[in-house]
N, C-alpha and C. Protein backbone atom coordinates (compact mmCIF):
# COMPACT_ATOMS: atom_id res chain seq x y z
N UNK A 1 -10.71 -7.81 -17.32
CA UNK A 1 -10.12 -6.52 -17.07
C UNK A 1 -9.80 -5.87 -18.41
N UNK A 2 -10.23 -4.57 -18.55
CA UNK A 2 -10.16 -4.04 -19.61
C UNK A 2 -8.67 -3.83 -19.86
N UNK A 3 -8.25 -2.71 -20.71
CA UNK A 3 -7.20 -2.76 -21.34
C UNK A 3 -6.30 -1.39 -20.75
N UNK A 4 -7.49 -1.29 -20.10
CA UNK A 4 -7.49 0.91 -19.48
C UNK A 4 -6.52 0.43 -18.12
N UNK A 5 -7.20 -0.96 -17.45
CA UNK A 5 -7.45 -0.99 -16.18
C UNK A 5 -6.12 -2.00 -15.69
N UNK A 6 -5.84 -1.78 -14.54
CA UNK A 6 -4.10 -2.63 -13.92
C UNK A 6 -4.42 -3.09 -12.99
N UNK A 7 -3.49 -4.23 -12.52
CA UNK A 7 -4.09 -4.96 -11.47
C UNK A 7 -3.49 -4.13 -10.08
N UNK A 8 -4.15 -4.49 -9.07
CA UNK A 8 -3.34 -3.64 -7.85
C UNK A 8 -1.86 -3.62 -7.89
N UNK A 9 -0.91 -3.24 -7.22
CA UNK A 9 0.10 -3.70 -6.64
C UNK A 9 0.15 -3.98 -5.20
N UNK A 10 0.93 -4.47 -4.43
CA UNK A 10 0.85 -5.53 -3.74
C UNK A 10 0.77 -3.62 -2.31
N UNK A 11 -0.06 -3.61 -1.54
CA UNK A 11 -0.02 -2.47 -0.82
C UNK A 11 -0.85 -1.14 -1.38
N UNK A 12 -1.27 -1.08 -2.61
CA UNK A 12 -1.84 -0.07 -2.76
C UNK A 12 -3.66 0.26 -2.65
N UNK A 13 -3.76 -0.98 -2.77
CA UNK A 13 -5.41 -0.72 -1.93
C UNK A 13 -5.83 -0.38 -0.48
N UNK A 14 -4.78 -0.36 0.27
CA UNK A 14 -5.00 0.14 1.71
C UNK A 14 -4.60 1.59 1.74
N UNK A 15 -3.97 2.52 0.54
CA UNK A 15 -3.84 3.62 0.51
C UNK A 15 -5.10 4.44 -0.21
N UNK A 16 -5.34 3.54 -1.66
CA UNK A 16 -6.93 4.04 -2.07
C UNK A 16 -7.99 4.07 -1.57
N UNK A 17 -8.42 2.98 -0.68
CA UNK A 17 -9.23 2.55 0.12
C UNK A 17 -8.84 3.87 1.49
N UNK A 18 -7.83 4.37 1.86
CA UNK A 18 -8.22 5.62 3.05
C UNK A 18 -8.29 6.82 2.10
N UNK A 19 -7.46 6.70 1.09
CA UNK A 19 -8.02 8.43 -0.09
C UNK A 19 -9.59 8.24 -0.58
N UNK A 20 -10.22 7.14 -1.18
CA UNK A 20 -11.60 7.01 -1.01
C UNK A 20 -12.91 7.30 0.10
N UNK A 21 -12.04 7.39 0.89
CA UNK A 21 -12.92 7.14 2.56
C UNK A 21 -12.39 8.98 3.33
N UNK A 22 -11.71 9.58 2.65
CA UNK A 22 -11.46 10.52 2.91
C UNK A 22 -12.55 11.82 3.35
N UNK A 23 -13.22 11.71 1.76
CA UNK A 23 -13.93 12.30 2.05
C UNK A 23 -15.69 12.41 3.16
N UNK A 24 -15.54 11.42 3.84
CA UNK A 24 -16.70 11.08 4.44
C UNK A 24 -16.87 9.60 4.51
N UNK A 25 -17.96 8.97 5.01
CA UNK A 25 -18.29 7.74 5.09
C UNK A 25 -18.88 7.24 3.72
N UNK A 26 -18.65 6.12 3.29
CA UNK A 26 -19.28 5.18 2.08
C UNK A 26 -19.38 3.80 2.63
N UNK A 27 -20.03 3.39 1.42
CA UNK A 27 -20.41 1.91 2.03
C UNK A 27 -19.61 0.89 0.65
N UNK A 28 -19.41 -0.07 1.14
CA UNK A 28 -18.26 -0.79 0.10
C UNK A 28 -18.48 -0.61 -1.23
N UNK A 29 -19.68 -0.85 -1.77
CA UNK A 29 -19.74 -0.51 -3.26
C UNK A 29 -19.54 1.14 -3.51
N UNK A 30 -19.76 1.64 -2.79
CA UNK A 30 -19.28 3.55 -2.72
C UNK A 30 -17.34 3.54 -2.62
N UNK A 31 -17.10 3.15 -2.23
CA UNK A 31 -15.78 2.79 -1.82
C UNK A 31 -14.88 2.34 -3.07
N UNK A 32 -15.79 1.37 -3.79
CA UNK A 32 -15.45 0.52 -5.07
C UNK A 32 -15.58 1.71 -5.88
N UNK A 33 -16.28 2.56 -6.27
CA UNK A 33 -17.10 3.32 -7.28
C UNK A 33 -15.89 4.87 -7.10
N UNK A 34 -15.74 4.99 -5.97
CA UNK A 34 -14.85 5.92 -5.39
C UNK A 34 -13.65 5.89 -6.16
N UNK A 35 -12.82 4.52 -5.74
CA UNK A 35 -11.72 4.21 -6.40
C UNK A 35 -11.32 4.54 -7.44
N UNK A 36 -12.41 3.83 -8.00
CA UNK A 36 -12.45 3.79 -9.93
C UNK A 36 -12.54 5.08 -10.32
N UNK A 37 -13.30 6.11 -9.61
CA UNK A 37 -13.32 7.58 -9.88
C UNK A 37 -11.71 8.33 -10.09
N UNK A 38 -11.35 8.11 -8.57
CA UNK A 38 -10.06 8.77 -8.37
C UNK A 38 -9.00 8.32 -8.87
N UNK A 39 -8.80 7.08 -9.60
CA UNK A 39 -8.12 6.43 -10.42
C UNK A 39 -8.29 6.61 -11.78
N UNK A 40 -9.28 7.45 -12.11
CA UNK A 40 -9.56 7.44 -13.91
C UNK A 40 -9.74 6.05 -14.36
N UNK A 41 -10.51 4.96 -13.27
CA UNK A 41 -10.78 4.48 -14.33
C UNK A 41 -9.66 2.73 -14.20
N UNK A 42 -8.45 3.29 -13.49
CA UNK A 42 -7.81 2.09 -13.85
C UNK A 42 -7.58 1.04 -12.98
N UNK A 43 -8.04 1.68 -12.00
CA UNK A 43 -8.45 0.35 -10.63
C UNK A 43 -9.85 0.14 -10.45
N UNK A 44 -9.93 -1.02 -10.49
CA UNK A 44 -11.59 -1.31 -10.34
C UNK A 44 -11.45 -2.56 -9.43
N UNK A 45 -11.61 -2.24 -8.14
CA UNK A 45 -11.61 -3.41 -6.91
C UNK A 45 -12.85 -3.98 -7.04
N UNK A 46 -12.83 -5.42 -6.81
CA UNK A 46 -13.39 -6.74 -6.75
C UNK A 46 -14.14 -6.96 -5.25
N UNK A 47 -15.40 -6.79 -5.09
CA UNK A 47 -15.31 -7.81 -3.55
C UNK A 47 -14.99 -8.33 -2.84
N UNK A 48 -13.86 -9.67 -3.41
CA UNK A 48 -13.11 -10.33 -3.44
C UNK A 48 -12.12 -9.57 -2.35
N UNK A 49 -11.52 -8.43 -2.58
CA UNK A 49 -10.58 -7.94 -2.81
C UNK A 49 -10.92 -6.97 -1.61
N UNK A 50 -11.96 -6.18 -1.62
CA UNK A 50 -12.20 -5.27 -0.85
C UNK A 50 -12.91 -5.14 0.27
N UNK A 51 -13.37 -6.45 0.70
CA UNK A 51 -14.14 -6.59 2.14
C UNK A 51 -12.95 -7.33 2.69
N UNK A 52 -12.05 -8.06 2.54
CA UNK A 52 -11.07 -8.39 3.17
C UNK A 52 -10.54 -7.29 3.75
N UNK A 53 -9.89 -6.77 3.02
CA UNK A 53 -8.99 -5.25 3.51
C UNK A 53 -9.94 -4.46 4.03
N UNK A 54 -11.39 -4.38 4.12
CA UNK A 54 -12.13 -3.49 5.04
C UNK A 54 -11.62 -3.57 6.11
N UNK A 55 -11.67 -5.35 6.31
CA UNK A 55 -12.19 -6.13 7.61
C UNK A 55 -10.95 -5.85 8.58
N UNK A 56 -9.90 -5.64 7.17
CA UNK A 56 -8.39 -6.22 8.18
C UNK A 56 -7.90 -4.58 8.54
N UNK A 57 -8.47 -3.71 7.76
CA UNK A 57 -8.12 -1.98 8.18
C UNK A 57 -8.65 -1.62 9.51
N UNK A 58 -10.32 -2.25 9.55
CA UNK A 58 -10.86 -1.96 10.80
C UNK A 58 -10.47 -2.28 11.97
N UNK A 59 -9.46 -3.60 11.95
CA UNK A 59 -8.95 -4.17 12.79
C UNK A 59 -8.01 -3.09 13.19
N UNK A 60 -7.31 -2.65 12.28
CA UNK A 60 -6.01 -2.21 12.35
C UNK A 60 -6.55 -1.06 13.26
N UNK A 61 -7.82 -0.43 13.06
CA UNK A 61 -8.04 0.61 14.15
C UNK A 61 -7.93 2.21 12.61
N UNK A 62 -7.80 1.87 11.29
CA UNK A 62 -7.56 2.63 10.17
C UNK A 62 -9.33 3.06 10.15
N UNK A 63 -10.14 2.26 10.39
CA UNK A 63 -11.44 2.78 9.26
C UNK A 63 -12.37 2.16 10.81
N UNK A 64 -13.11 2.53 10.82
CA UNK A 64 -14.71 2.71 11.81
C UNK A 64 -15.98 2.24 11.08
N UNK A 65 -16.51 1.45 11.85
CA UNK A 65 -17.70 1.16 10.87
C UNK A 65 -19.21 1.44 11.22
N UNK A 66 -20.84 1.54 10.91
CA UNK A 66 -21.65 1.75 11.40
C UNK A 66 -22.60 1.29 10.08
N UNK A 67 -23.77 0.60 10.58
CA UNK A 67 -24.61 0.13 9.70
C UNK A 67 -25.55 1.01 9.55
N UNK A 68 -26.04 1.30 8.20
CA UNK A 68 -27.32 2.16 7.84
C UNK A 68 -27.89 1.85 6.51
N UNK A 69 -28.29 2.87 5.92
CA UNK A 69 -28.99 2.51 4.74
C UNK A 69 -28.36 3.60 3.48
N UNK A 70 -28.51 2.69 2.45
CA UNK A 70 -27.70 2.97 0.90
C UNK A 70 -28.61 3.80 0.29
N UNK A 71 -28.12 4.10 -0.41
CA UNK A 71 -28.80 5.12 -1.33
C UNK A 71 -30.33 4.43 -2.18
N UNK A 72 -29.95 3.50 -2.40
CA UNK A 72 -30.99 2.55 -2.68
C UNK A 72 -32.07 1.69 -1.44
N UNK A 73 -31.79 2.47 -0.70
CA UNK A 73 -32.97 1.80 0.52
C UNK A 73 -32.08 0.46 1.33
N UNK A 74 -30.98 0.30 1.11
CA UNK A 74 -30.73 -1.23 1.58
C UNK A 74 -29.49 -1.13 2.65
N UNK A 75 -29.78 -2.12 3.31
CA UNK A 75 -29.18 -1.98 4.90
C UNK A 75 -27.26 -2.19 4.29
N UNK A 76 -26.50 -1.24 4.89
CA UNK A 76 -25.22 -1.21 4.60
C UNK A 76 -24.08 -0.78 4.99
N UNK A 77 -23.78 -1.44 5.23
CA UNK A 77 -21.97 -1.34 6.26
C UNK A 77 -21.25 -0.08 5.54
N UNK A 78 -21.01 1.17 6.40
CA UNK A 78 -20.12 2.68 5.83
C UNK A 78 -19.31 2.23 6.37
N UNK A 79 -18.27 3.29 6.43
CA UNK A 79 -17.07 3.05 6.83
C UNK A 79 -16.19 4.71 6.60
N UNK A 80 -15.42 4.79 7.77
CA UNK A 80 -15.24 6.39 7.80
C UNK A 80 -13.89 6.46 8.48
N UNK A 81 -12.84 6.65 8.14
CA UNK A 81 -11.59 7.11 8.64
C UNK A 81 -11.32 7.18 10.12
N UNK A 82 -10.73 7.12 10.79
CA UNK A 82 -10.18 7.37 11.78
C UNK A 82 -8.79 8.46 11.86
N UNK A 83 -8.63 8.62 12.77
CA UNK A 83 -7.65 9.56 12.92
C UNK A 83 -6.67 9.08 12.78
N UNK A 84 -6.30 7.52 13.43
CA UNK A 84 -5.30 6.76 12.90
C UNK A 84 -5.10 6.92 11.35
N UNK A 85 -6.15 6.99 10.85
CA UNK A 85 -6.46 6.10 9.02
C UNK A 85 -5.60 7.28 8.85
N UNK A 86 -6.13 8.09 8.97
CA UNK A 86 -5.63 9.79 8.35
C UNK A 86 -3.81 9.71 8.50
N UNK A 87 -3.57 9.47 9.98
CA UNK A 87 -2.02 9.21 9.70
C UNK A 87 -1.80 8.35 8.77
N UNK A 88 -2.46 6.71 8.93
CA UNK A 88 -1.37 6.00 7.75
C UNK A 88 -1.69 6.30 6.12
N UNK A 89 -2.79 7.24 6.09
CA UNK A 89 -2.69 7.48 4.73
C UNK A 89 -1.64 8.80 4.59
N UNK A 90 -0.91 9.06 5.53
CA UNK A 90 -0.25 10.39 5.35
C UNK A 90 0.85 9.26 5.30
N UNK A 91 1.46 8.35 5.60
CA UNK A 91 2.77 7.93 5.83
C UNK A 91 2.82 6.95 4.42
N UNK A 92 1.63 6.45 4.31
CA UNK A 92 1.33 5.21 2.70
C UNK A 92 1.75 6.69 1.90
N UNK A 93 1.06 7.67 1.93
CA UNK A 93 0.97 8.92 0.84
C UNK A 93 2.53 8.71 0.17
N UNK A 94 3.47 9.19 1.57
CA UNK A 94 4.88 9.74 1.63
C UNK A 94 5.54 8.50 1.26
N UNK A 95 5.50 7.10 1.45
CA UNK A 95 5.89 6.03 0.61
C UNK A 95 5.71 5.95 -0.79
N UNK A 96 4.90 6.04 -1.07
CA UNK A 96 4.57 5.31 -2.47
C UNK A 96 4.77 7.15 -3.72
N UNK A 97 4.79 8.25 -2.59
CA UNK A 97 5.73 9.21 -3.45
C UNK A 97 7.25 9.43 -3.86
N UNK A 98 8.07 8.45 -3.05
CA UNK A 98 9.44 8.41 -2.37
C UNK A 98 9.31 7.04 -3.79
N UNK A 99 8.28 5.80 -3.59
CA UNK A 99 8.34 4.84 -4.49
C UNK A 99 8.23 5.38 -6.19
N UNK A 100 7.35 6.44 -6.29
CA UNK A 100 7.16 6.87 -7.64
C UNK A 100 8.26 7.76 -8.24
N UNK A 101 8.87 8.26 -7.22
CA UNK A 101 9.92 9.35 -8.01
C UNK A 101 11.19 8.46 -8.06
N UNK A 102 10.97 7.38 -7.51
CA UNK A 102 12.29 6.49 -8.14
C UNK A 102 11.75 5.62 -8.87
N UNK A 103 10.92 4.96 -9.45
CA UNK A 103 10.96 3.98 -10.31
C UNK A 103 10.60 5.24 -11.51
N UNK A 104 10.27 7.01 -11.48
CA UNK A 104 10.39 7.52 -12.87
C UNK A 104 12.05 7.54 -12.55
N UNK A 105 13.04 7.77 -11.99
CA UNK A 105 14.24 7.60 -12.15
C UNK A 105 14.59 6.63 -13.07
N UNK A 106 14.31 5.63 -12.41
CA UNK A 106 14.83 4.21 -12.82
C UNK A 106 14.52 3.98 -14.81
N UNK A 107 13.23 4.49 -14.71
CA UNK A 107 12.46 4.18 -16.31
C UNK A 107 13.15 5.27 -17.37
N UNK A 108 13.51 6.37 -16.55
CA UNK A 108 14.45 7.70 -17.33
C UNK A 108 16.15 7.18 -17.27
N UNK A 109 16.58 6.40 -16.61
CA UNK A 109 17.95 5.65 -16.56
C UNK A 109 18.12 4.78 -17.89
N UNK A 110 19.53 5.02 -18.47
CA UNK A 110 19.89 4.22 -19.98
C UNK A 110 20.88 3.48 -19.41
């Protein structure tokens, strides 16, 4: 991991992962590539990392899936929001804004 780049925190890939997927359907490495976009760079999800939380969003009824073909010709699992997704990325949104304007509190506190 570069020097640019941070490791997740514990909850925030199920919020990138529905702002990634926002705009339309992608397929996991689109998803990965997405991230890293809308992050500048400083999240760069792992495989590892990101077919789990596909698997466990889809469950959740967050993300929809349908097999087709990649940009490169090759057979590949998209994945596209739900209406659910859309709420919990509105309620993750309103958390982790409520989380950011207090830990700049906290870092501006002597």
């Amino acid at each position: 991991m570069g020097k640019n780049q941070t490791n997740l925190l514990q909850g925030t890939l199920d919020l990138l992962i529905l702002r990634a997927v926002g705009d339309g359907e992608l397929h996991g490495l689109g998803i990965s590539r997405r991230i890293e976009q809308i992050t500048r760079g400083t999240f760069q999800v792992k495989p590892g990392s990101l077919f789990p939380a596909l698997h466990r969003m889809e469950e959740a009824g967050w993300l929809t899936s349908f097999w087709g073909e990649s940009e490169n010709n090759r057979r590949a699992k998209f994945y596209r929001r739900t209406k659910a997704g859309e709420r919990q990325a509105g309620v993750e949104t309103e958390q982790w804004a409520t989380i950011t304007q207090a830990m700049a509190h906290a870092l501006k506190a002597t």
